[in-house]
PDB file of N, CA and C in Angstrom:
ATOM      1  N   UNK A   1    -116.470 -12.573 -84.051  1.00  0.00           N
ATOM      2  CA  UNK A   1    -116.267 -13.482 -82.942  1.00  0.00           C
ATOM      3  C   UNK A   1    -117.416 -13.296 -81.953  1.00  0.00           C
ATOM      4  N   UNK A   2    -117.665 -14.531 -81.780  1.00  0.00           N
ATOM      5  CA  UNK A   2    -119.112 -14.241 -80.495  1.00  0.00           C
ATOM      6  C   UNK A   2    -118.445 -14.687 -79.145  1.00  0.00           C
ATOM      7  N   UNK A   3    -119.296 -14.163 -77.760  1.00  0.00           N
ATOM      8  CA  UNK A   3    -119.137 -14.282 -76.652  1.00  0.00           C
ATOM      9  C   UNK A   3    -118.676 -16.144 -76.696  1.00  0.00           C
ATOM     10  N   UNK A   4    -119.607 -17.064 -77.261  1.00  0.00           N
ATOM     11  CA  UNK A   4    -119.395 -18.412 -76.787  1.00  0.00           C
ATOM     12  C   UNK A   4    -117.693 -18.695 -77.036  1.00  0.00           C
ATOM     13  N   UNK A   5    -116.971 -17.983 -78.697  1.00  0.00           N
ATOM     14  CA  UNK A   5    -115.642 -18.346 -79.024  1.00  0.00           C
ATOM     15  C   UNK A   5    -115.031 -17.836 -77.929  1.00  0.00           C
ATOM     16  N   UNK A   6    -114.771 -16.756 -77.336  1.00  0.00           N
ATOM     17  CA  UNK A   6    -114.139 -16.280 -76.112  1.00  0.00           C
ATOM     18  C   UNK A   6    -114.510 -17.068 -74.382  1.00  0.00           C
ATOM     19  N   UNK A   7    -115.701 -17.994 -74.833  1.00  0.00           N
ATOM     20  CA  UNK A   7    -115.853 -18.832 -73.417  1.00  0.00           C
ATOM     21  C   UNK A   7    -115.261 -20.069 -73.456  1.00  0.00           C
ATOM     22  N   UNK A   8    -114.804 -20.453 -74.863  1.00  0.00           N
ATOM     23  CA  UNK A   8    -113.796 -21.818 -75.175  1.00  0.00           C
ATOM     24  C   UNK A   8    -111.582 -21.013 -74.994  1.00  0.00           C
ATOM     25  N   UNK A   9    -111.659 -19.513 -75.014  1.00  0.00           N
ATOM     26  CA  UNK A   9    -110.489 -19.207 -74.625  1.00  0.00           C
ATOM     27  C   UNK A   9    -110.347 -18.804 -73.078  1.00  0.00           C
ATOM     28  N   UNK A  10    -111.054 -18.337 -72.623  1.00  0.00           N
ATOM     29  CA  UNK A  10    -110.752 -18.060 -71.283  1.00  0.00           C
ATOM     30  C   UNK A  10    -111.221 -19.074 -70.505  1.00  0.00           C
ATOM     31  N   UNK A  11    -112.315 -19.800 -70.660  1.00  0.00           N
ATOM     32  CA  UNK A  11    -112.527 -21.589 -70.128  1.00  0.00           C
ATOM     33  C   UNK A  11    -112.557 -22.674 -70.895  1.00  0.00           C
ATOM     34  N   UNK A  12    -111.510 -23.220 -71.106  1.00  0.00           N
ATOM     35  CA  UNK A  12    -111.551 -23.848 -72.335  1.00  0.00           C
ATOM     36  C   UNK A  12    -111.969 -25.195 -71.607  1.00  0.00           C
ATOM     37  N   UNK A  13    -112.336 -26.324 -71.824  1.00  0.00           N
ATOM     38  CA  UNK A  13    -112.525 -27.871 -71.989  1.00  0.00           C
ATOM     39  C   UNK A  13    -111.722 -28.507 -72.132  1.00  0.00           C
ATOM     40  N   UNK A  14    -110.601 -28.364 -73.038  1.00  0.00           N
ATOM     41  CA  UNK A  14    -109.557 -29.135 -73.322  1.00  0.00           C
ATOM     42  C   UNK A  14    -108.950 -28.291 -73.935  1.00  0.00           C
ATOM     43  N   UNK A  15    -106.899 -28.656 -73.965  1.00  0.00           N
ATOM     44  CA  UNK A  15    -106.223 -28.060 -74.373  1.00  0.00           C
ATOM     45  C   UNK A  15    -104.986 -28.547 -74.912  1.00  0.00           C
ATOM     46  N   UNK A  16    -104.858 -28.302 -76.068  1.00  0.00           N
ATOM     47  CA  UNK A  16    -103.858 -29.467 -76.856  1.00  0.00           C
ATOM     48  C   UNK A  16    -102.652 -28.661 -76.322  1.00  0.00           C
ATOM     49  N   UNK A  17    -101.374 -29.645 -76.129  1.00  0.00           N
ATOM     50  CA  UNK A  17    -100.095 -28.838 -75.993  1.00  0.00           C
ATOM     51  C   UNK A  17     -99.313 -29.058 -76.557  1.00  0.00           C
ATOM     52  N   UNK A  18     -99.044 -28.341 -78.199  1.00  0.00           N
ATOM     53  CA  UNK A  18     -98.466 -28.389 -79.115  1.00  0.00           C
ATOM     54  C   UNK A  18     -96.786 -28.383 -78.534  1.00  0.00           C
ATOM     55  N   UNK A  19     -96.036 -29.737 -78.795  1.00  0.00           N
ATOM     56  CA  UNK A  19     -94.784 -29.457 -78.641  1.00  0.00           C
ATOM     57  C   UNK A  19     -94.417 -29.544 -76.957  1.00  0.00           C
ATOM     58  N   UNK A  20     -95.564 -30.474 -76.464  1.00  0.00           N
ATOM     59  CA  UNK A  20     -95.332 -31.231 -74.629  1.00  0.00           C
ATOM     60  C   UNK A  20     -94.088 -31.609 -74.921  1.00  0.00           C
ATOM     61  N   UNK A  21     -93.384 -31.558 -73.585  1.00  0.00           N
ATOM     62  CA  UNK A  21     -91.877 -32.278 -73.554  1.00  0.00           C
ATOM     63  C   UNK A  21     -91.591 -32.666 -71.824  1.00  0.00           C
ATOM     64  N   UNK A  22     -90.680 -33.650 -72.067  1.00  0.00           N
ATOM     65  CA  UNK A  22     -90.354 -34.423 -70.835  1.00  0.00           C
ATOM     66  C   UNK A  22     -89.321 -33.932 -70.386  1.00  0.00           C
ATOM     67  N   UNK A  23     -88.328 -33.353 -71.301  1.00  0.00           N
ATOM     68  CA  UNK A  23     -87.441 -32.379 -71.074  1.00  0.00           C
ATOM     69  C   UNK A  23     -87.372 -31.373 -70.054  1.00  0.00           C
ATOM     70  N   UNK A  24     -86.769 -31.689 -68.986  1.00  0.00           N
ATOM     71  CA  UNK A  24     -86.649 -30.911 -67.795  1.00  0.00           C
ATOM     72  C   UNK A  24     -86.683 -29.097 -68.385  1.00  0.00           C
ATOM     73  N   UNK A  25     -87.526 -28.158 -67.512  1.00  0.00           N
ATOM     74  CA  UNK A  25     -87.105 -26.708 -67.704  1.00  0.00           C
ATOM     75  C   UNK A  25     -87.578 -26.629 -69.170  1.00  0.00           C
ATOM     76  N   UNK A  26     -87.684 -27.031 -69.915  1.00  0.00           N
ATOM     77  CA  UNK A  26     -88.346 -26.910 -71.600  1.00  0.00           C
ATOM     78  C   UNK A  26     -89.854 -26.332 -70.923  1.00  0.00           C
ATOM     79  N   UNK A  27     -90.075 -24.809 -71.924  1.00  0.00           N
ATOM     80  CA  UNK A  27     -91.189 -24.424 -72.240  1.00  0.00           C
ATOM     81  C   UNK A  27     -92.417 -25.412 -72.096  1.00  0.00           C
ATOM     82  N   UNK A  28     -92.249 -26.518 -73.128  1.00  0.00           N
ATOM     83  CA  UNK A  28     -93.203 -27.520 -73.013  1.00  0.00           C
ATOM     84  C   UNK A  28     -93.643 -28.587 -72.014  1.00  0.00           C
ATOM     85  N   UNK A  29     -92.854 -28.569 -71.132  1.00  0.00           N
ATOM     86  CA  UNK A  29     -92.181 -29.639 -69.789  1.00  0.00           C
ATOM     87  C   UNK A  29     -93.254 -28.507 -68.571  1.00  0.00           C
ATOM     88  N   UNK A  30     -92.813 -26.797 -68.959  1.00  0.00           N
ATOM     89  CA  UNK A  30     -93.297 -26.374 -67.925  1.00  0.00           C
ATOM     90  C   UNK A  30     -94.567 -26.354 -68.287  1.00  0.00           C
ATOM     91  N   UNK A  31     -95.346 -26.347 -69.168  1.00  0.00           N
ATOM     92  CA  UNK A  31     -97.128 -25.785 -69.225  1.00  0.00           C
ATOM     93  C   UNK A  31     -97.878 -27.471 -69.151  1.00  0.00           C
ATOM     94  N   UNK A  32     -97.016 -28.342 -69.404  1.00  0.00           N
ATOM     95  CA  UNK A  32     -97.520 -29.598 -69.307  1.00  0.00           C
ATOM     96  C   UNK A  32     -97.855 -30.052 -67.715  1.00  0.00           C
ATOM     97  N   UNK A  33     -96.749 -29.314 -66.830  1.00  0.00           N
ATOM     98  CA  UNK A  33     -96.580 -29.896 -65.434  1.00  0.00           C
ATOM     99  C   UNK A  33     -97.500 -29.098 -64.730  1.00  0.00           C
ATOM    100  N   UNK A  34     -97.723 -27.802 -65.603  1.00  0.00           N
ATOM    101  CA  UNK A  34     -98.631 -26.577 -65.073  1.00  0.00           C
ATOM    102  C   UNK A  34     -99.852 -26.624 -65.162  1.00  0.00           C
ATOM    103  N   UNK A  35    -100.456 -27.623 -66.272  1.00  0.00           N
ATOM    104  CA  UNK A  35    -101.784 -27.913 -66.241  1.00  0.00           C
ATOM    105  C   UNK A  35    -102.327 -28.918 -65.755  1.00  0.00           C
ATOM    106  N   UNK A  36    -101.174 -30.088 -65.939  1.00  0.00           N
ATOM    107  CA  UNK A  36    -101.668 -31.141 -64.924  1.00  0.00           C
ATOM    108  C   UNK A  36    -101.767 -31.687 -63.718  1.00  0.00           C
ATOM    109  N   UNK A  37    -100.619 -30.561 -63.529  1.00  0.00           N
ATOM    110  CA  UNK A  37    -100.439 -30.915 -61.712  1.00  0.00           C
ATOM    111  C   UNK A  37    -101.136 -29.347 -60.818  1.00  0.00           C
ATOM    112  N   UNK A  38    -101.545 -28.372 -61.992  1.00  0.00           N
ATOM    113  CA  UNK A  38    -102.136 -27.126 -61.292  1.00  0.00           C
ATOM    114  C   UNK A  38    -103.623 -27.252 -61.084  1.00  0.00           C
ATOM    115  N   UNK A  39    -104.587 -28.274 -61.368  1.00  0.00           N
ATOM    116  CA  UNK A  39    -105.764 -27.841 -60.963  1.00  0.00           C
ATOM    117  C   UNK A  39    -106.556 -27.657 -62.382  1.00  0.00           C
ATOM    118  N   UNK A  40    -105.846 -27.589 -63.556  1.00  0.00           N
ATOM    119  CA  UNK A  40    -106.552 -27.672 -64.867  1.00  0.00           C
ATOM    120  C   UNK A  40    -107.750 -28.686 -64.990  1.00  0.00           C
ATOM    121  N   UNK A  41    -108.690 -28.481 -64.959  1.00  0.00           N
ATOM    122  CA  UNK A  41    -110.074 -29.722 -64.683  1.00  0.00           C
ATOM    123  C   UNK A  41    -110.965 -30.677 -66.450  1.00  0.00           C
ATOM    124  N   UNK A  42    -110.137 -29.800 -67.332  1.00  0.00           N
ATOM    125  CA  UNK A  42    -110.032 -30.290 -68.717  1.00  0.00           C
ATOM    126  C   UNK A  42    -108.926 -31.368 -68.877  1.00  0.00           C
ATOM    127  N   UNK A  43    -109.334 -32.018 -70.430  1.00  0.00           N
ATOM    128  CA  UNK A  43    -108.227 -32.455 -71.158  1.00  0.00           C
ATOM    129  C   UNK A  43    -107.309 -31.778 -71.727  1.00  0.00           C
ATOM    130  N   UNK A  44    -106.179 -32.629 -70.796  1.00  0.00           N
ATOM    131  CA  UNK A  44    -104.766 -31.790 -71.459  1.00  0.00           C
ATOM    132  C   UNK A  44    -104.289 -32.911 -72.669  1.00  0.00           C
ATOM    133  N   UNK A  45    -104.169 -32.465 -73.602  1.00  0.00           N
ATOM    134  CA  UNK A  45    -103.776 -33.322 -75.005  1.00  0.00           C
ATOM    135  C   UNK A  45    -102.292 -32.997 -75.765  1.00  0.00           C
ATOM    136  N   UNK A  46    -101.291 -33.878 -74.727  1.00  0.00           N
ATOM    137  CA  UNK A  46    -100.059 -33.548 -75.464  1.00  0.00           C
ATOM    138  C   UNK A  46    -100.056 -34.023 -76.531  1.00  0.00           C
ATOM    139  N   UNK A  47     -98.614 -33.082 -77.275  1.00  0.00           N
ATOM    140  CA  UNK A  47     -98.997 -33.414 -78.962  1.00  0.00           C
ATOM    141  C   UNK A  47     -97.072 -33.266 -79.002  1.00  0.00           C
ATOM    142  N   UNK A  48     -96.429 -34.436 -79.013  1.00  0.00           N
ATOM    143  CA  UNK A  48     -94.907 -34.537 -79.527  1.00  0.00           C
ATOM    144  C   UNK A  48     -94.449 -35.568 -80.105  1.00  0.00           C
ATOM    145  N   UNK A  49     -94.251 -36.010 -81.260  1.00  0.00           N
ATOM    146  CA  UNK A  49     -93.772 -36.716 -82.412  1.00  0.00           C
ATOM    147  C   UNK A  49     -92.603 -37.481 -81.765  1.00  0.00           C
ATOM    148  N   UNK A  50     -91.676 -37.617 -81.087  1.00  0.00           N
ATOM    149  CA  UNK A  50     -90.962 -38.669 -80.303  1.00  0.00           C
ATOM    150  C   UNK A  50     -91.518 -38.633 -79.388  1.00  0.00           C
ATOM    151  N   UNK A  51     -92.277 -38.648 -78.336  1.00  0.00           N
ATOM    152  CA  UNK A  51     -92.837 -39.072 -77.138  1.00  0.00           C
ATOM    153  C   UNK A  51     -94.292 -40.373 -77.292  1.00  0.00           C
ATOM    154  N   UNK A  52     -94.391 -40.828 -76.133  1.00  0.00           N
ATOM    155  CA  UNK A  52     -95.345 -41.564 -76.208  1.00  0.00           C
ATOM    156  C   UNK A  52     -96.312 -41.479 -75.090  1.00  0.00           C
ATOM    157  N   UNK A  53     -95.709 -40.626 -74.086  1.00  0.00           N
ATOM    158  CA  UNK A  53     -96.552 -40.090 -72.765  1.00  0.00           C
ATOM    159  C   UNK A  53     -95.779 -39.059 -72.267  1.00  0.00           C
ATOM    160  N   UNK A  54     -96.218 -38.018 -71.983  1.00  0.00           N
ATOM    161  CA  UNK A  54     -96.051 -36.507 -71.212  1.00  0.00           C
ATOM    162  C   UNK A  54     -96.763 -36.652 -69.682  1.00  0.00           C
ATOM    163  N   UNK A  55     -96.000 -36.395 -68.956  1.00  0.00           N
ATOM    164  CA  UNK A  55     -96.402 -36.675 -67.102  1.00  0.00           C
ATOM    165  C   UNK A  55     -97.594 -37.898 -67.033  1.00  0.00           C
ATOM    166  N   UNK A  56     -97.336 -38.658 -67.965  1.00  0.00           N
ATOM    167  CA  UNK A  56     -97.941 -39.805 -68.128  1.00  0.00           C
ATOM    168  C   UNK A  56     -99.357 -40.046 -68.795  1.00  0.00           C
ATOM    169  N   UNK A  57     -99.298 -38.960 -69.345  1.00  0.00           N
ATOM    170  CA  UNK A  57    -100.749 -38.733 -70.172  1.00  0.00           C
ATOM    171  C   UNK A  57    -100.385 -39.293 -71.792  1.00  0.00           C
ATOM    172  N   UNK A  58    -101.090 -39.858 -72.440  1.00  0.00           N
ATOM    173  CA  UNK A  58    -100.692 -40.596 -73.777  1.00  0.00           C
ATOM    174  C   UNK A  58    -100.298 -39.164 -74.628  1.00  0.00           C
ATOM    175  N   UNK A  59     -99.444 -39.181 -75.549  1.00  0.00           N
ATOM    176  CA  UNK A  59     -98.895 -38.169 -76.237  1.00  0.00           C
ATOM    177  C   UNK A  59     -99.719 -38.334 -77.481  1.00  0.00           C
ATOM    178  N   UNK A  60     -99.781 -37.548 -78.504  1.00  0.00           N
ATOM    179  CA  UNK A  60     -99.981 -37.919 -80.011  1.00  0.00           C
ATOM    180  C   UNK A  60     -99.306 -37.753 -80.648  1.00  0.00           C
ATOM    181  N   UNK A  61     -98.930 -37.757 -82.138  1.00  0.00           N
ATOM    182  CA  UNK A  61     -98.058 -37.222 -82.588  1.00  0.00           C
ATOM    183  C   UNK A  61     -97.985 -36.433 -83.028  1.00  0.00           C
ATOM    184  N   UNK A  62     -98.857 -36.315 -84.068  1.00  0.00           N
ATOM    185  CA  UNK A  62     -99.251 -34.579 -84.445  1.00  0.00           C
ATOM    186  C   UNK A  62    -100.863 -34.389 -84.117  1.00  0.00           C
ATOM    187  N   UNK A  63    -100.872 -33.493 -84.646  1.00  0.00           N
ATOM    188  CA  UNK A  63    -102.767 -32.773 -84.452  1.00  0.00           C
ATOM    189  C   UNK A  63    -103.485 -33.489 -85.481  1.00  0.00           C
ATOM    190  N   UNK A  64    -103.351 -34.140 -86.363  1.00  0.00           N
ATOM    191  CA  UNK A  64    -103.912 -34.963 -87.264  1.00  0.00           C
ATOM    192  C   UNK A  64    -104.519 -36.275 -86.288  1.00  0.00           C
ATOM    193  N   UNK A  65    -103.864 -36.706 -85.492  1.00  0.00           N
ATOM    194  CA  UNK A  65    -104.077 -37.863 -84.839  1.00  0.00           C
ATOM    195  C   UNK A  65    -104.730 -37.557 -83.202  1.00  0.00           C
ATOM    196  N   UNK A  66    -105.012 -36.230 -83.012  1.00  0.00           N
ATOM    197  CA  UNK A  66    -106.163 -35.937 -81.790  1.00  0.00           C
ATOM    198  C   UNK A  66    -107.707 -36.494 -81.945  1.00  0.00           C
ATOM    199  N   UNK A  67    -108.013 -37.444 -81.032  1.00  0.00           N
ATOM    200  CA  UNK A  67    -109.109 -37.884 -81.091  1.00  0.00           C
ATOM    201  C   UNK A  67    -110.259 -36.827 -80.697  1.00  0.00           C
ATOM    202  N   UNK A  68    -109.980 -35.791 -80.328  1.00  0.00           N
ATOM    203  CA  UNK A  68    -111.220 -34.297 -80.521  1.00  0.00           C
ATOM    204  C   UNK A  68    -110.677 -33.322 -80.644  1.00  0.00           C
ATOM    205  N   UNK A  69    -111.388 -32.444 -80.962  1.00  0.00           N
ATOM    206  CA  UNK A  69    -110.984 -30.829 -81.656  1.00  0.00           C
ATOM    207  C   UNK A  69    -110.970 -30.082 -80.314  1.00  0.00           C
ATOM    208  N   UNK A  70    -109.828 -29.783 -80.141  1.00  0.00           N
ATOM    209  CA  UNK A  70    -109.486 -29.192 -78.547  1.00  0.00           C
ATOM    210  C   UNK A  70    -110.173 -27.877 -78.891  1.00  0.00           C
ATOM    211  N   UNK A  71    -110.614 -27.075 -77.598  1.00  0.00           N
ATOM    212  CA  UNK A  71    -111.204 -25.502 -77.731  1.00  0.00           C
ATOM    213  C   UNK A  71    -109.927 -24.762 -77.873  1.00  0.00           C
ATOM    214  N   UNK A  72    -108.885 -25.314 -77.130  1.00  0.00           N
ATOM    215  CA  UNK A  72    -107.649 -24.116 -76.783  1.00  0.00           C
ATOM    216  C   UNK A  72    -106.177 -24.926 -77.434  1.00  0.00           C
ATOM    217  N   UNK A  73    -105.378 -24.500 -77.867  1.00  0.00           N
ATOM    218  CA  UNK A  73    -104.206 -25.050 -78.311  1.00  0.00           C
ATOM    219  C   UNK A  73    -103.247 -24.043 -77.993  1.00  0.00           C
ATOM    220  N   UNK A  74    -102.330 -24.699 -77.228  1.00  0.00           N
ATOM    221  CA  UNK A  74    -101.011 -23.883 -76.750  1.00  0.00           C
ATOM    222  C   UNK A  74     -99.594 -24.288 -77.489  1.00  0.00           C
ATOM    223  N   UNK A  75     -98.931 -23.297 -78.069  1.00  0.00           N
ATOM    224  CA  UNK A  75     -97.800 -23.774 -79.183  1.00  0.00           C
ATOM    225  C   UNK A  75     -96.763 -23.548 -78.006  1.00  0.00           C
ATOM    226  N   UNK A  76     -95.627 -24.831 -78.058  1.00  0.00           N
ATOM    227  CA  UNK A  76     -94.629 -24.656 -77.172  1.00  0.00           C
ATOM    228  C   UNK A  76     -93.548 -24.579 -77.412  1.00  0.00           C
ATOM    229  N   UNK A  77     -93.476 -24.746 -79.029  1.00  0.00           N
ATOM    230  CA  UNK A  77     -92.329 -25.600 -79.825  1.00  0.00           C
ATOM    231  C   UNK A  77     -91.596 -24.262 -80.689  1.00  0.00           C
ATOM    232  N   UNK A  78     -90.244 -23.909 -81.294  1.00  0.00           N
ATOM    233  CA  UNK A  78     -89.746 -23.096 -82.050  1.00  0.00           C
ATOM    234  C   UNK A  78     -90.424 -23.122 -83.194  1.00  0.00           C
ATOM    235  N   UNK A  79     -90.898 -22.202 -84.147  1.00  0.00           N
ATOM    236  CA  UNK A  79     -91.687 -21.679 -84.890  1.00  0.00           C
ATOM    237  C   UNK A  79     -91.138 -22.504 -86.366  1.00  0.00           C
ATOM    238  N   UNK A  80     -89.872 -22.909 -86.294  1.00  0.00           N
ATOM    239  CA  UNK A  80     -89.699 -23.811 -87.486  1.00  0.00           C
ATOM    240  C   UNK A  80     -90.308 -25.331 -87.240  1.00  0.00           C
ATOM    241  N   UNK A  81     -91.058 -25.514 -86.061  1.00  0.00           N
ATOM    242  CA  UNK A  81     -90.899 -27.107 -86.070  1.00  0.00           C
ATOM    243  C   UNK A  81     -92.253 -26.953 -85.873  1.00  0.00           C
ATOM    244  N   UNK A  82     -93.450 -25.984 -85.635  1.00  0.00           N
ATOM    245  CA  UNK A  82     -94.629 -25.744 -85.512  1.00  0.00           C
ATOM    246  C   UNK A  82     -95.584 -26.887 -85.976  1.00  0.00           C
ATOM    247  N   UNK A  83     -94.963 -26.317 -87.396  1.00  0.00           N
ATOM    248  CA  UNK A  83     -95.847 -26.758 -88.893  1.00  0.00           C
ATOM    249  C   UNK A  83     -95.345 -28.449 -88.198  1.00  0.00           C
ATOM    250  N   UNK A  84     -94.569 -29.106 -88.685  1.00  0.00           N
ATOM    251  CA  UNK A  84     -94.549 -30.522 -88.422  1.00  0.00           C
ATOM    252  C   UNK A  84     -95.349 -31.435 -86.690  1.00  0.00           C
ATOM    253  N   UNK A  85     -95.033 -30.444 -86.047  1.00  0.00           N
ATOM    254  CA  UNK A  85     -96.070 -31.034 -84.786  1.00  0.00           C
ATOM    255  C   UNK A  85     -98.069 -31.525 -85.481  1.00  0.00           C
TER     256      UNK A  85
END
């Protein structure tokens, strides 16, 4: 691992959020509201298969359908439903 891979984790550019949710108090509800309403200065790239916008940002459905290769990806979702996000 070189210094640059560790400058895409500790400052990343963009950050997919595997398993965003609108769902009040949900894991995914909180890091979604936490990056977009905290000052996060990247793309936040929700990623949830019934949604169509997360705090009003367009959703995707899975990671197949991200229009760029995020530096950072945050998993929000129970470990059986991972794989299908």
């Amino acid at each position: 691992m070189t210094v640059r891979n560790l400058d895409r984790l500790f400052r990343p550019k963009s950050v997919a959020l595997i398993g965003a949710s609108r769902r009040p108090r949900a894991v995914g509800q909180v890091v979604a509201r936490n990056l977009l309403r905290g000052g996060f200065a990247g793309a936040v790239i929700p990623v949830n298969p019934h949604e169509q916008a997360i705090e009003g940002v367009l959703a995707y459905h899975d990671i197949e359908s991200l229009p760029v290769t995020p530096d950072l990806a945050v998993i929000a979702t129970p470990p059986d439903t991972a794989f299908r996000s």
